[in-house]
PDBML (XML) file of the C-alpha atoms, coordinates in Angstrom:
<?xml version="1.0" encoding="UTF-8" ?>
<PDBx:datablock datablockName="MODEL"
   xmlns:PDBx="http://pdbml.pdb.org/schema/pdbx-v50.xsd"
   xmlns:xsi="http://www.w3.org/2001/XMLSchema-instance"
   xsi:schemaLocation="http://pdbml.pdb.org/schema/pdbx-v50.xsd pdbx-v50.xsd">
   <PDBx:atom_siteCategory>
      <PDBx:atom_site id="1">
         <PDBx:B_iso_or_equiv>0.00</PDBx:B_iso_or_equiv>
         <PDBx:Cartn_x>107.072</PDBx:Cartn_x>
         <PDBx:Cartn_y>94.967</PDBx:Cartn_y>
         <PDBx:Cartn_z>73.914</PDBx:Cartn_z>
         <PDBx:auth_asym_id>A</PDBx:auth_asym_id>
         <PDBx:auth_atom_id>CA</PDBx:auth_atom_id>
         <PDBx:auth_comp_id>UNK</PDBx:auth_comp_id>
         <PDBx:auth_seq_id>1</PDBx:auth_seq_id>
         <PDBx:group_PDB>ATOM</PDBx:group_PDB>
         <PDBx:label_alt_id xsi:nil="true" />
         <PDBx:label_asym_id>A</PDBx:label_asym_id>
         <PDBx:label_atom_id>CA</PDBx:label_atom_id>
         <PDBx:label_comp_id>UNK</PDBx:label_comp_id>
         <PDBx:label_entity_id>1</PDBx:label_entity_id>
         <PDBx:label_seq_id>1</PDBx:label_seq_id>
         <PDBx:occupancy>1.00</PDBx:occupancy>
         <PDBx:pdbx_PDB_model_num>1</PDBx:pdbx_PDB_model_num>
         <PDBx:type_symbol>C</PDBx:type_symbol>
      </PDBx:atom_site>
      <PDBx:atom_site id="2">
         <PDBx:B_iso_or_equiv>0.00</PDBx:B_iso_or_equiv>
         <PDBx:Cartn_x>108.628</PDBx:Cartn_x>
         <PDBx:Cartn_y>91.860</PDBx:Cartn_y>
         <PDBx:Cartn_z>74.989</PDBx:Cartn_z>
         <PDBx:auth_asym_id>A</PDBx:auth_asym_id>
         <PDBx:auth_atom_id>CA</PDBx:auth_atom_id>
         <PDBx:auth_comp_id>UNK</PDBx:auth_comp_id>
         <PDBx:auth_seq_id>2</PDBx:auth_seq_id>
         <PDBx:group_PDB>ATOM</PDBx:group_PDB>
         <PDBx:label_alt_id xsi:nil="true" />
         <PDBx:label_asym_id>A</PDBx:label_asym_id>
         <PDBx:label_atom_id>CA</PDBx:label_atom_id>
         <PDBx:label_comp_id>UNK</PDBx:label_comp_id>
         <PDBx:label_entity_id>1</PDBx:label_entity_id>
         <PDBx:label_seq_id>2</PDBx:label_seq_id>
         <PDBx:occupancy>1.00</PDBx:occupancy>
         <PDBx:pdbx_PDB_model_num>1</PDBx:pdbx_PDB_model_num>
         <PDBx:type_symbol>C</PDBx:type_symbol>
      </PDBx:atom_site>
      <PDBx:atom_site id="3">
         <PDBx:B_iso_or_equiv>0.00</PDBx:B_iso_or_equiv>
         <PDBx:Cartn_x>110.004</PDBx:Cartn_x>
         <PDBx:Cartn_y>93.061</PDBx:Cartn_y>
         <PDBx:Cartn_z>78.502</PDBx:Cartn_z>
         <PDBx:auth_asym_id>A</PDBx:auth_asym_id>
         <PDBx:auth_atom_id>CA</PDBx:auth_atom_id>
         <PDBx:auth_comp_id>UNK</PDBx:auth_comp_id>
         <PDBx:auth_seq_id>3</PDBx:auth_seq_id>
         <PDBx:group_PDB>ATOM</PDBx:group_PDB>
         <PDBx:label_alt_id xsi:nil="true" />
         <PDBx:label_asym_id>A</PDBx:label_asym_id>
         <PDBx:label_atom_id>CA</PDBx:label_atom_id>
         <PDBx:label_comp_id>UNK</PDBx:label_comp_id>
         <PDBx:label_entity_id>1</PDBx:label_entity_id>
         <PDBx:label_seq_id>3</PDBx:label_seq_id>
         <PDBx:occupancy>1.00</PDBx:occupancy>
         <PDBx:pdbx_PDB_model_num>1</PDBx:pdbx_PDB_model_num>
         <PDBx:type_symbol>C</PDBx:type_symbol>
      </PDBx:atom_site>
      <PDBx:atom_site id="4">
         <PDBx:B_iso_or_equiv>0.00</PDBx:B_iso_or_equiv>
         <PDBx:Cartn_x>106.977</PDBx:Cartn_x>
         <PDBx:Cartn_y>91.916</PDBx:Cartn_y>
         <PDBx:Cartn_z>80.716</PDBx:Cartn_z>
         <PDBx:auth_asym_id>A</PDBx:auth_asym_id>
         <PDBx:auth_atom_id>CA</PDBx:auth_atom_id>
         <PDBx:auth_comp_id>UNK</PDBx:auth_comp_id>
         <PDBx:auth_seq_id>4</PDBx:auth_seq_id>
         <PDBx:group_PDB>ATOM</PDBx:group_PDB>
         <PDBx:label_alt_id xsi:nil="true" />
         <PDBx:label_asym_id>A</PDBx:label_asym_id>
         <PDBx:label_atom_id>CA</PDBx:label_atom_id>
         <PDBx:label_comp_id>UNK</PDBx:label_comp_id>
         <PDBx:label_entity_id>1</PDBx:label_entity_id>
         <PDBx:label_seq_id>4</PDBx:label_seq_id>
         <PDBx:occupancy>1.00</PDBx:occupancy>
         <PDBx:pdbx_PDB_model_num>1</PDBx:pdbx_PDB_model_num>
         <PDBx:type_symbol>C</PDBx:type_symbol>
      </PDBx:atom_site>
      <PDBx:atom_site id="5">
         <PDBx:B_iso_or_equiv>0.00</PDBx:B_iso_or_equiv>
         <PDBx:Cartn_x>108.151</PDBx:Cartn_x>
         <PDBx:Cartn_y>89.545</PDBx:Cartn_y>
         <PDBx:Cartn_z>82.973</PDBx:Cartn_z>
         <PDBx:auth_asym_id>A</PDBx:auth_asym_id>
         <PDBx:auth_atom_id>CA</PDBx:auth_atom_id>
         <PDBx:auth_comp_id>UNK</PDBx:auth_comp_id>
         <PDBx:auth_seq_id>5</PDBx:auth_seq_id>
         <PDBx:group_PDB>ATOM</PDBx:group_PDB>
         <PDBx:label_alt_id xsi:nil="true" />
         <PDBx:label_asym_id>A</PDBx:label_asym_id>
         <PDBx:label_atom_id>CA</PDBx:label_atom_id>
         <PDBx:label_comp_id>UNK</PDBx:label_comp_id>
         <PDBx:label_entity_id>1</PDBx:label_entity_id>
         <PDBx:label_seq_id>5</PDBx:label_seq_id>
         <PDBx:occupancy>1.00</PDBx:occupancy>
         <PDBx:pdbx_PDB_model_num>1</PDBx:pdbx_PDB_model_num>
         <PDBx:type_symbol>C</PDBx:type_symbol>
      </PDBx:atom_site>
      <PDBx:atom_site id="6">
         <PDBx:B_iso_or_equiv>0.00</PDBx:B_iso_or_equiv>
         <PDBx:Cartn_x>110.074</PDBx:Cartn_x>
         <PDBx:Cartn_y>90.416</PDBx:Cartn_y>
         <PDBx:Cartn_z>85.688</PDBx:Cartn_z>
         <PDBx:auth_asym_id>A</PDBx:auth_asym_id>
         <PDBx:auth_atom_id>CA</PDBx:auth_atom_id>
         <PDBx:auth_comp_id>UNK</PDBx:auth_comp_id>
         <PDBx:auth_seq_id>6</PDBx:auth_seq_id>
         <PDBx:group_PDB>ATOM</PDBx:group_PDB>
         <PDBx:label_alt_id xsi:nil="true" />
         <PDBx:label_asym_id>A</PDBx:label_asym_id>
         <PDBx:label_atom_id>CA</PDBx:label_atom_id>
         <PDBx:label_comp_id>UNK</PDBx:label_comp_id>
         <PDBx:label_entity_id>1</PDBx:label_entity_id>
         <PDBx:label_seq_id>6</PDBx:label_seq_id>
         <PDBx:occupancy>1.00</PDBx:occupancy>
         <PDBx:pdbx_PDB_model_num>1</PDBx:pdbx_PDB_model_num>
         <PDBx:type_symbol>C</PDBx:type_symbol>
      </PDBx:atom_site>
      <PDBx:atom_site id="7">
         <PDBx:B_iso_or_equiv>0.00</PDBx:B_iso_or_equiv>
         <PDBx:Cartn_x>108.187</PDBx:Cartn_x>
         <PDBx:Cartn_y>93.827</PDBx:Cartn_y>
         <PDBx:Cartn_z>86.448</PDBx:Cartn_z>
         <PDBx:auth_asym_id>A</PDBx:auth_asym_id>
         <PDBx:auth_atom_id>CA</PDBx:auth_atom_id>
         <PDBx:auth_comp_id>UNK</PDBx:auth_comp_id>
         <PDBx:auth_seq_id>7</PDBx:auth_seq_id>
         <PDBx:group_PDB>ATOM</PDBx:group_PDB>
         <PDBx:label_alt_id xsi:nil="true" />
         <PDBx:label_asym_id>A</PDBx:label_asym_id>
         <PDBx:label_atom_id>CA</PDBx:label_atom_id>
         <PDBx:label_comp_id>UNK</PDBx:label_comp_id>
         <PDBx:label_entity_id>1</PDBx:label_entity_id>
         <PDBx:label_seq_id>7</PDBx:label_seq_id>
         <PDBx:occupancy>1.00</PDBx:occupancy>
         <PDBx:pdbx_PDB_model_num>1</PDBx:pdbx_PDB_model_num>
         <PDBx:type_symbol>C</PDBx:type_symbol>
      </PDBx:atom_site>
      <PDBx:atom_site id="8">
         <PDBx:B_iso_or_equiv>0.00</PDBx:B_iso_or_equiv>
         <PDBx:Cartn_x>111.148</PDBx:Cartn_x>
         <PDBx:Cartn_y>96.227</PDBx:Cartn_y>
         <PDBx:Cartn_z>87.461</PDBx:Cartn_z>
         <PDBx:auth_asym_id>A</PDBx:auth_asym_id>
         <PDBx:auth_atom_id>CA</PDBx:auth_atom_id>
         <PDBx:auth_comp_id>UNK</PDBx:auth_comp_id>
         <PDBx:auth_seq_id>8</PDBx:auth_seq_id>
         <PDBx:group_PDB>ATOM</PDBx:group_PDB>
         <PDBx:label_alt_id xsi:nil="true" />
         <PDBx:label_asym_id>A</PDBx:label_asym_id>
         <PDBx:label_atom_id>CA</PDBx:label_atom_id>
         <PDBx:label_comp_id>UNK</PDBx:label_comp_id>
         <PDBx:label_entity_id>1</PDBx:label_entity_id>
         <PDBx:label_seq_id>8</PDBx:label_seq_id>
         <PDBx:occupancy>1.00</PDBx:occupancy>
         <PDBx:pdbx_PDB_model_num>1</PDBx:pdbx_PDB_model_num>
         <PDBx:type_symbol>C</PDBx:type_symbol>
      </PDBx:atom_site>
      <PDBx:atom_site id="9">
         <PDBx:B_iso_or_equiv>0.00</PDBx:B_iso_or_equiv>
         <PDBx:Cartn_x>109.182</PDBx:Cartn_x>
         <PDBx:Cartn_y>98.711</PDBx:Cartn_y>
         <PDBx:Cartn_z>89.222</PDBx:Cartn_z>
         <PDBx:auth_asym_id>A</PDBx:auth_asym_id>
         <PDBx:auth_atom_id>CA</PDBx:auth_atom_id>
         <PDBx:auth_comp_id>UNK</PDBx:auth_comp_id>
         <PDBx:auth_seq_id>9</PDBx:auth_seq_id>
         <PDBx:group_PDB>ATOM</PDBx:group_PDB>
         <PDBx:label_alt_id xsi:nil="true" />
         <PDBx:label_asym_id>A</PDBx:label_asym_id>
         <PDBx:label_atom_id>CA</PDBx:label_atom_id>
         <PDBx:label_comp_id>UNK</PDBx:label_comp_id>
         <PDBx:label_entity_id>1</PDBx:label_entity_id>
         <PDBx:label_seq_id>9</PDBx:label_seq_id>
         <PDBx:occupancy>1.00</PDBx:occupancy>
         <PDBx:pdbx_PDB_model_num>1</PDBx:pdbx_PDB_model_num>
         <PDBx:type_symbol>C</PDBx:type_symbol>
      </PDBx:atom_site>
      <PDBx:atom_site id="10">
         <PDBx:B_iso_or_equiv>0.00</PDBx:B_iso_or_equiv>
         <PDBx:Cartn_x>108.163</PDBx:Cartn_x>
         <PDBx:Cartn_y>95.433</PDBx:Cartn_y>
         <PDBx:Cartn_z>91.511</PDBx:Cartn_z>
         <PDBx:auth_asym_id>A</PDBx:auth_asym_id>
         <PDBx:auth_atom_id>CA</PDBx:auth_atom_id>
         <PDBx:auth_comp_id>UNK</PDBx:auth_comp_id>
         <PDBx:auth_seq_id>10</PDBx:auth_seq_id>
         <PDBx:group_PDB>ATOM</PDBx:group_PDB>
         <PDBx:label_alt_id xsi:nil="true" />
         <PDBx:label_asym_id>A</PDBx:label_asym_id>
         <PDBx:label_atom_id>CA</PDBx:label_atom_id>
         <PDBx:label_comp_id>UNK</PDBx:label_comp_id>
         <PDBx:label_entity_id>1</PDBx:label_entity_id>
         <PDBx:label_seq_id>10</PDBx:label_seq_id>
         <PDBx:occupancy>1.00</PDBx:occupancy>
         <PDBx:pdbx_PDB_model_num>1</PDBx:pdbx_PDB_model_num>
         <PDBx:type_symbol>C</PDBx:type_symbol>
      </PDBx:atom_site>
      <PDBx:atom_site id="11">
         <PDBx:B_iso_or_equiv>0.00</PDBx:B_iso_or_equiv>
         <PDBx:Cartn_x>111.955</PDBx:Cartn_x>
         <PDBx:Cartn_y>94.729</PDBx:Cartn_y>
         <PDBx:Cartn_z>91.547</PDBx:Cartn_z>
         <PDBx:auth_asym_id>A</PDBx:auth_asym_id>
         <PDBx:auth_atom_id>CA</PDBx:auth_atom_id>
         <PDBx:auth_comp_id>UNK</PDBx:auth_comp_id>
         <PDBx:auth_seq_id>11</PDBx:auth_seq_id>
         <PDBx:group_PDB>ATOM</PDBx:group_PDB>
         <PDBx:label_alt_id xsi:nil="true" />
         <PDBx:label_asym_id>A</PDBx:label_asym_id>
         <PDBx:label_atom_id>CA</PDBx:label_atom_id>
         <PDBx:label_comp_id>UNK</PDBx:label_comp_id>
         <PDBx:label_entity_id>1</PDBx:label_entity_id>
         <PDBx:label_seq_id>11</PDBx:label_seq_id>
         <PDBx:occupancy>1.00</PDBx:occupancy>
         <PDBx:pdbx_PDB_model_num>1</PDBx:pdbx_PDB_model_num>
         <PDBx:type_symbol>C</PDBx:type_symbol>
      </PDBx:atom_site>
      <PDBx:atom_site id="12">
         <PDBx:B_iso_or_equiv>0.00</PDBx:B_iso_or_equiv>
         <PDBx:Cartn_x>113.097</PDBx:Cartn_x>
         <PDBx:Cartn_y>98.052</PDBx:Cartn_y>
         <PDBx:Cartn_z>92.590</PDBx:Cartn_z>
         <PDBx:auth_asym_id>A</PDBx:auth_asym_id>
         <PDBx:auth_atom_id>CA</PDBx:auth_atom_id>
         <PDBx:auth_comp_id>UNK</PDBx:auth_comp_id>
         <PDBx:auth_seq_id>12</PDBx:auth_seq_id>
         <PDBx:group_PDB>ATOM</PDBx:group_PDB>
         <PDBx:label_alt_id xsi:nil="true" />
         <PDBx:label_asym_id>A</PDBx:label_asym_id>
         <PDBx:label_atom_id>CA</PDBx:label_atom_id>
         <PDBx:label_comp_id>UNK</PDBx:label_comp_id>
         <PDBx:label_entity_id>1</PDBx:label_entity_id>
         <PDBx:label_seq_id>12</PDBx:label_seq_id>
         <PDBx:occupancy>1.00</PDBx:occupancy>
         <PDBx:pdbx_PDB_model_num>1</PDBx:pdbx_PDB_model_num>
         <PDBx:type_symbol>C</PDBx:type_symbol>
      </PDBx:atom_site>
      <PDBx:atom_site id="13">
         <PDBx:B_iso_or_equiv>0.00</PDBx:B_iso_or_equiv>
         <PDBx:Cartn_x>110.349</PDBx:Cartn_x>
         <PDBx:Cartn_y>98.935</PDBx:Cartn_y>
         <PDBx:Cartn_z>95.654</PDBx:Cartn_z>
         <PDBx:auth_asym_id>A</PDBx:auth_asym_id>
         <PDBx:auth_atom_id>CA</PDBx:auth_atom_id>
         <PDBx:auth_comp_id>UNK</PDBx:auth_comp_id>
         <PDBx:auth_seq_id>13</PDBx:auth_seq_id>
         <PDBx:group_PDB>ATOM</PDBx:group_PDB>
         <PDBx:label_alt_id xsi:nil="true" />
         <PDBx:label_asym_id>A</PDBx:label_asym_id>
         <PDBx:label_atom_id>CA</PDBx:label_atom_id>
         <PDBx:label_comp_id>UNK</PDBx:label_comp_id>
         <PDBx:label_entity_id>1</PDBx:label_entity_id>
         <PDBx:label_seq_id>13</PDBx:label_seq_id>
         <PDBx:occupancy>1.00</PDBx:occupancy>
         <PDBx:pdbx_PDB_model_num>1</PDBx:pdbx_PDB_model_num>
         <PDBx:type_symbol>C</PDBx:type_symbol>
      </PDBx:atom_site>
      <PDBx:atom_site id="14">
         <PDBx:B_iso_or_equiv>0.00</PDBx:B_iso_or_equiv>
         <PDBx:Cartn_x>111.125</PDBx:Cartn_x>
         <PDBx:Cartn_y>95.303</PDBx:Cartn_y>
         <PDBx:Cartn_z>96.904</PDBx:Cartn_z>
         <PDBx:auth_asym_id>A</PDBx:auth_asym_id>
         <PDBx:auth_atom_id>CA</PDBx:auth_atom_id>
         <PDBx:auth_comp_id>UNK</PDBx:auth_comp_id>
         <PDBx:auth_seq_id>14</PDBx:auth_seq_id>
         <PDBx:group_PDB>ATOM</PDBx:group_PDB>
         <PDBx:label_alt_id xsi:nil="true" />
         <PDBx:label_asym_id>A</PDBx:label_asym_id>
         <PDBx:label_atom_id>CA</PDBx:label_atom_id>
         <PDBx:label_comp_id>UNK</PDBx:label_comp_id>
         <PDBx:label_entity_id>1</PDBx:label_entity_id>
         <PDBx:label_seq_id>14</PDBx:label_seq_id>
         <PDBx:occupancy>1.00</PDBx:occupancy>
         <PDBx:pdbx_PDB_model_num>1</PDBx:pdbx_PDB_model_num>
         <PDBx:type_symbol>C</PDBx:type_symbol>
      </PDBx:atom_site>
      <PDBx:atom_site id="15">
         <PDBx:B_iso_or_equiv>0.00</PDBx:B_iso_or_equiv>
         <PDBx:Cartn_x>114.852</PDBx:Cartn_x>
         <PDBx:Cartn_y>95.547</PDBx:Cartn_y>
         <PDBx:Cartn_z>97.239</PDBx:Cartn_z>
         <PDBx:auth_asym_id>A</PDBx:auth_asym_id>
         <PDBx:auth_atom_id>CA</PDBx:auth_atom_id>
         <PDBx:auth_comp_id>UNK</PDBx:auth_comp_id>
         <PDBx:auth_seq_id>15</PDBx:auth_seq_id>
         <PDBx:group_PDB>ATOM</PDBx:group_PDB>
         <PDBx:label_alt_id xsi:nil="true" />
         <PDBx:label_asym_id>A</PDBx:label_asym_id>
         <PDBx:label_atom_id>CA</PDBx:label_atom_id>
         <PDBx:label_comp_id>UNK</PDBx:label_comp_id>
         <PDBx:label_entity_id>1</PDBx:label_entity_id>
         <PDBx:label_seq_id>15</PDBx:label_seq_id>
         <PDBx:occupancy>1.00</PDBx:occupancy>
         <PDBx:pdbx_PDB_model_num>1</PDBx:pdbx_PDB_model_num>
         <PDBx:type_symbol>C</PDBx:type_symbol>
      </PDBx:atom_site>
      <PDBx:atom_site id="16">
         <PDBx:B_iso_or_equiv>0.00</PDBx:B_iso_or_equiv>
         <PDBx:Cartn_x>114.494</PDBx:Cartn_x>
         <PDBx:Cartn_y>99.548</PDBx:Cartn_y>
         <PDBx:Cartn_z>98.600</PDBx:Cartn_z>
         <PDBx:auth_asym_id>A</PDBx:auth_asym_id>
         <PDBx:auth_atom_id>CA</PDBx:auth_atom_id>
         <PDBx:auth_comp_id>UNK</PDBx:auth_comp_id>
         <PDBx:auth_seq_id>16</PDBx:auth_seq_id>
         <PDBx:group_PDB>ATOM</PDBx:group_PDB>
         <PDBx:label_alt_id xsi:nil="true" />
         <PDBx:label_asym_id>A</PDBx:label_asym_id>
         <PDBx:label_atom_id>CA</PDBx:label_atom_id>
         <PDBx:label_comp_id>UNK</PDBx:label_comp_id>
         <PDBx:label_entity_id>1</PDBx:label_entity_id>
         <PDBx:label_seq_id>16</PDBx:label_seq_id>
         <PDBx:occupancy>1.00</PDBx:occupancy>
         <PDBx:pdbx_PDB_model_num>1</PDBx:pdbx_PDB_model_num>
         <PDBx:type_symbol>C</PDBx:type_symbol>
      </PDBx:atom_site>
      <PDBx:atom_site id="17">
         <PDBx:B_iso_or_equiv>0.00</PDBx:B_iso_or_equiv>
         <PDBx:Cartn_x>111.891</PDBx:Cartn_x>
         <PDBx:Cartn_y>98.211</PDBx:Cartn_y>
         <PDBx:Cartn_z>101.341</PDBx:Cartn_z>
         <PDBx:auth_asym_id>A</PDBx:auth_asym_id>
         <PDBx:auth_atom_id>CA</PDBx:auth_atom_id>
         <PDBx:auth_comp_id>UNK</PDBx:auth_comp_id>
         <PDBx:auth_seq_id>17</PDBx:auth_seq_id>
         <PDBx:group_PDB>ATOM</PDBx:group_PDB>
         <PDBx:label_alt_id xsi:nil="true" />
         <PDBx:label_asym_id>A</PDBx:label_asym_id>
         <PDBx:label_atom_id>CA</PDBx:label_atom_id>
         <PDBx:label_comp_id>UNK</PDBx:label_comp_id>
         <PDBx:label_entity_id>1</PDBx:label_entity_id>
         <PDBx:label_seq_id>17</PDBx:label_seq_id>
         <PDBx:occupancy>1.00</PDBx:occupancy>
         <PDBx:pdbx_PDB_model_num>1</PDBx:pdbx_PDB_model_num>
         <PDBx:type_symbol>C</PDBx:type_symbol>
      </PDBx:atom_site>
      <PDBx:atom_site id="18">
         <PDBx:B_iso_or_equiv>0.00</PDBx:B_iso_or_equiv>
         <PDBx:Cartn_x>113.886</PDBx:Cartn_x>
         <PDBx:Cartn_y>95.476</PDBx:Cartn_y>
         <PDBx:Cartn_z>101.882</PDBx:Cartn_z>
         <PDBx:auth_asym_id>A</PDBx:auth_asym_id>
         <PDBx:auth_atom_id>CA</PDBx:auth_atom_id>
         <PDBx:auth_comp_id>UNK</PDBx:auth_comp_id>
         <PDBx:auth_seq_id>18</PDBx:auth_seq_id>
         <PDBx:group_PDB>ATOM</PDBx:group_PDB>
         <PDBx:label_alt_id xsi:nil="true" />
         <PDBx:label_asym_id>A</PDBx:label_asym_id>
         <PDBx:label_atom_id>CA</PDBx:label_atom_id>
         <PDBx:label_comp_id>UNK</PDBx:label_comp_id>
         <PDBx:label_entity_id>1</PDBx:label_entity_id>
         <PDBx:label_seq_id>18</PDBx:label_seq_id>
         <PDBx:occupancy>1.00</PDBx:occupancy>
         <PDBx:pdbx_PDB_model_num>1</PDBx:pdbx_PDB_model_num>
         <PDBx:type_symbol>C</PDBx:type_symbol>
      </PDBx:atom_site>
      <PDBx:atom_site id="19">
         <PDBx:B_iso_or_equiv>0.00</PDBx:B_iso_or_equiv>
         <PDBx:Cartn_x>117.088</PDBx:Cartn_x>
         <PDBx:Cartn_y>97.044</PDBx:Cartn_y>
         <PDBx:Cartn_z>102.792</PDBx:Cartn_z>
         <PDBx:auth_asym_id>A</PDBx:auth_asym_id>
         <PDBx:auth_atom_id>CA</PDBx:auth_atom_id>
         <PDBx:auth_comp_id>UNK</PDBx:auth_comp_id>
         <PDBx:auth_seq_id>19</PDBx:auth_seq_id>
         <PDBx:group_PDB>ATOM</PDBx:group_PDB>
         <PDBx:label_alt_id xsi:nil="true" />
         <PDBx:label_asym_id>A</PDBx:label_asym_id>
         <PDBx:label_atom_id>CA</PDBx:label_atom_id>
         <PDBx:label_comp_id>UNK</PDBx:label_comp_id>
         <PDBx:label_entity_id>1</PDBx:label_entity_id>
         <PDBx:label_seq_id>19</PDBx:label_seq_id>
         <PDBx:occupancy>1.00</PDBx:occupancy>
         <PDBx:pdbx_PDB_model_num>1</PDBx:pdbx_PDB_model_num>
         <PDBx:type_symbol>C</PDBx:type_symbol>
      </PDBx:atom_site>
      <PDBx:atom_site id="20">
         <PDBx:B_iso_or_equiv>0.00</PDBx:B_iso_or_equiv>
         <PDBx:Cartn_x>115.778</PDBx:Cartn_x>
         <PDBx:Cartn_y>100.472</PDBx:Cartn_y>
         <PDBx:Cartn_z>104.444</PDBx:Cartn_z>
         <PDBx:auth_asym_id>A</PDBx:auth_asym_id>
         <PDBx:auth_atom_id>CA</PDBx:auth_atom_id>
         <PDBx:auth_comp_id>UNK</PDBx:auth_comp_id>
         <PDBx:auth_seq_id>20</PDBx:auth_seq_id>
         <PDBx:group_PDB>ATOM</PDBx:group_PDB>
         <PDBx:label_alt_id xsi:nil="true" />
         <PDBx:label_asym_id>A</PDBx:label_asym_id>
         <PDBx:label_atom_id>CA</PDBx:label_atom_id>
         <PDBx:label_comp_id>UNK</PDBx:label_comp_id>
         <PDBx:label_entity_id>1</PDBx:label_entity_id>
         <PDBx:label_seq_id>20</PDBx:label_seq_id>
         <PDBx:occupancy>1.00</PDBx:occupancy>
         <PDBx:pdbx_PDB_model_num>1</PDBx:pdbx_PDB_model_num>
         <PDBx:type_symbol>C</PDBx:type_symbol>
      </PDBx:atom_site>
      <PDBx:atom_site id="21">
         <PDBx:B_iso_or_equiv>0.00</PDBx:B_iso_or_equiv>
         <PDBx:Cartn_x>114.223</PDBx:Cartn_x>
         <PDBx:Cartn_y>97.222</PDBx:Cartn_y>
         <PDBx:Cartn_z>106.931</PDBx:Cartn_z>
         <PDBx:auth_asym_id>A</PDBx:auth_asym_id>
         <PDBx:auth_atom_id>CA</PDBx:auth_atom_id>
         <PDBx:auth_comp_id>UNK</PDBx:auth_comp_id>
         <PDBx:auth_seq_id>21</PDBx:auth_seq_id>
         <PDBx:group_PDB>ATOM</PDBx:group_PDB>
         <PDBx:label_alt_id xsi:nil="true" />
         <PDBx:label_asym_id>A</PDBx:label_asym_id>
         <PDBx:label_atom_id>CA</PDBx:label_atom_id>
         <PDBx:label_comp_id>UNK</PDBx:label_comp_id>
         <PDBx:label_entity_id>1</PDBx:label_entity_id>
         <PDBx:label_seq_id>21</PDBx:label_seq_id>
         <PDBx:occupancy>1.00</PDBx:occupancy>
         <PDBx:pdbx_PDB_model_num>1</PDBx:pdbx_PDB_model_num>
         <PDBx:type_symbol>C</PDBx:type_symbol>
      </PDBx:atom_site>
      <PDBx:atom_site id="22">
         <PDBx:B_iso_or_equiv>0.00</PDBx:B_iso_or_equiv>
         <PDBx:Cartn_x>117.497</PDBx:Cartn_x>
         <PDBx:Cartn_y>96.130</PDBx:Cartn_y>
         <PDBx:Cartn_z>107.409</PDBx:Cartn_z>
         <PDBx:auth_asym_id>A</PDBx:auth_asym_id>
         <PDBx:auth_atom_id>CA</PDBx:auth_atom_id>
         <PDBx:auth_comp_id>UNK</PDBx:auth_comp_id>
         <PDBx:auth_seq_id>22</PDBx:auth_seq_id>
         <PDBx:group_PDB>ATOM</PDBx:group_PDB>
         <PDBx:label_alt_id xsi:nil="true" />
         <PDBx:label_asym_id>A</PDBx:label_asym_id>
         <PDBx:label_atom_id>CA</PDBx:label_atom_id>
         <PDBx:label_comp_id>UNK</PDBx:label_comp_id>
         <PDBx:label_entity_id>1</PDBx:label_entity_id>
         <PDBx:label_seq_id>22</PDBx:label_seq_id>
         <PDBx:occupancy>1.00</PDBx:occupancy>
         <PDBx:pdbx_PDB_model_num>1</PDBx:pdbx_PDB_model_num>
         <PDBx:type_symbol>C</PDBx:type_symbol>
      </PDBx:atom_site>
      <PDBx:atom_site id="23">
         <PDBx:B_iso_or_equiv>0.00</PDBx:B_iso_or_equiv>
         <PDBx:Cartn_x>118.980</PDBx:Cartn_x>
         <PDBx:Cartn_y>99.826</PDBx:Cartn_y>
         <PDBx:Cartn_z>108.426</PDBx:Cartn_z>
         <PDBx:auth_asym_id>A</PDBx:auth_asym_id>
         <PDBx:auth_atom_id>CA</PDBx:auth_atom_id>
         <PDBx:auth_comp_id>UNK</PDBx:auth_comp_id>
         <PDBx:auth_seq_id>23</PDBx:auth_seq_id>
         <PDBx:group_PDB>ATOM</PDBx:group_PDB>
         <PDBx:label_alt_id xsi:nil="true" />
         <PDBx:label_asym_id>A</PDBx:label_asym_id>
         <PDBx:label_atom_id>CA</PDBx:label_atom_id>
         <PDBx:label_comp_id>UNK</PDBx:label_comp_id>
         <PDBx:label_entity_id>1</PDBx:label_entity_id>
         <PDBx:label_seq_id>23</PDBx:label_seq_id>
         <PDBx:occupancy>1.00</PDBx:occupancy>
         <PDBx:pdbx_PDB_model_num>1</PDBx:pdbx_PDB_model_num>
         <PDBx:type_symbol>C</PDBx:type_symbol>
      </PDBx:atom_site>
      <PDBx:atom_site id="24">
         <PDBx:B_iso_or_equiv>0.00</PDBx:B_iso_or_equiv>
         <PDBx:Cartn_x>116.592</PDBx:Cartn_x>
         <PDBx:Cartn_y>100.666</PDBx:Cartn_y>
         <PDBx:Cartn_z>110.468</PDBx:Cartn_z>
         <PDBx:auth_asym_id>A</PDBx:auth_asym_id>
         <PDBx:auth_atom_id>CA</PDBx:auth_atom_id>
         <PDBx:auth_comp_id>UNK</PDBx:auth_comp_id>
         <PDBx:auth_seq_id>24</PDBx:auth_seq_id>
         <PDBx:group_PDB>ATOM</PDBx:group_PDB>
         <PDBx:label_alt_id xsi:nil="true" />
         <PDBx:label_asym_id>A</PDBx:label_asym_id>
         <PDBx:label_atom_id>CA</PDBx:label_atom_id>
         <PDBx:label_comp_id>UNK</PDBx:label_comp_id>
         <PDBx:label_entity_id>1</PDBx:label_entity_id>
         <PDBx:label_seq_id>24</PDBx:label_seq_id>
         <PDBx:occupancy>1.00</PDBx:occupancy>
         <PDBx:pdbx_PDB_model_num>1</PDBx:pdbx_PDB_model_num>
         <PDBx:type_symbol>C</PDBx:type_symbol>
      </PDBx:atom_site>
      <PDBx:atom_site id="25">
         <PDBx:B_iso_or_equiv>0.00</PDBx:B_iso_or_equiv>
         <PDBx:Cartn_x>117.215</PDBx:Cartn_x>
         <PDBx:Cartn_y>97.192</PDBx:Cartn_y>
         <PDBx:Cartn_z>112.310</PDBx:Cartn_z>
         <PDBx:auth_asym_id>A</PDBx:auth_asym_id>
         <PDBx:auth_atom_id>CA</PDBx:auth_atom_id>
         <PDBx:auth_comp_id>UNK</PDBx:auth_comp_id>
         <PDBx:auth_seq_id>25</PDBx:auth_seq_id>
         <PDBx:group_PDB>ATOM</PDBx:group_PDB>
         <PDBx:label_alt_id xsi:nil="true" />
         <PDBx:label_asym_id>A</PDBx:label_asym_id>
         <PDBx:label_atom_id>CA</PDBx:label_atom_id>
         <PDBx:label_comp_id>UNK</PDBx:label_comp_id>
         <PDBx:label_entity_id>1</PDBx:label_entity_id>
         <PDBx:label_seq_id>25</PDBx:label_seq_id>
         <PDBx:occupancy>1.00</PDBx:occupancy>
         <PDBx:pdbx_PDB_model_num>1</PDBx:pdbx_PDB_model_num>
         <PDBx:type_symbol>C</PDBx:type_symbol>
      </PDBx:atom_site>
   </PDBx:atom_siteCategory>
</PDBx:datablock>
């Protein structure tokens, strides 16, 4: 299909890493 770029999976693990780093700050 025609959905390639951004890759949601990518999008998803970034912003749950990113903000379980923030908590556990």
């Amino acid at each position: 299909d025609q959905a390639s770029f951004p890759s949601g999976h990518s999008s998803g693990a970034a912003v749950f890493a990113t903000m379980t780093s923030k908590n556990i700050d």
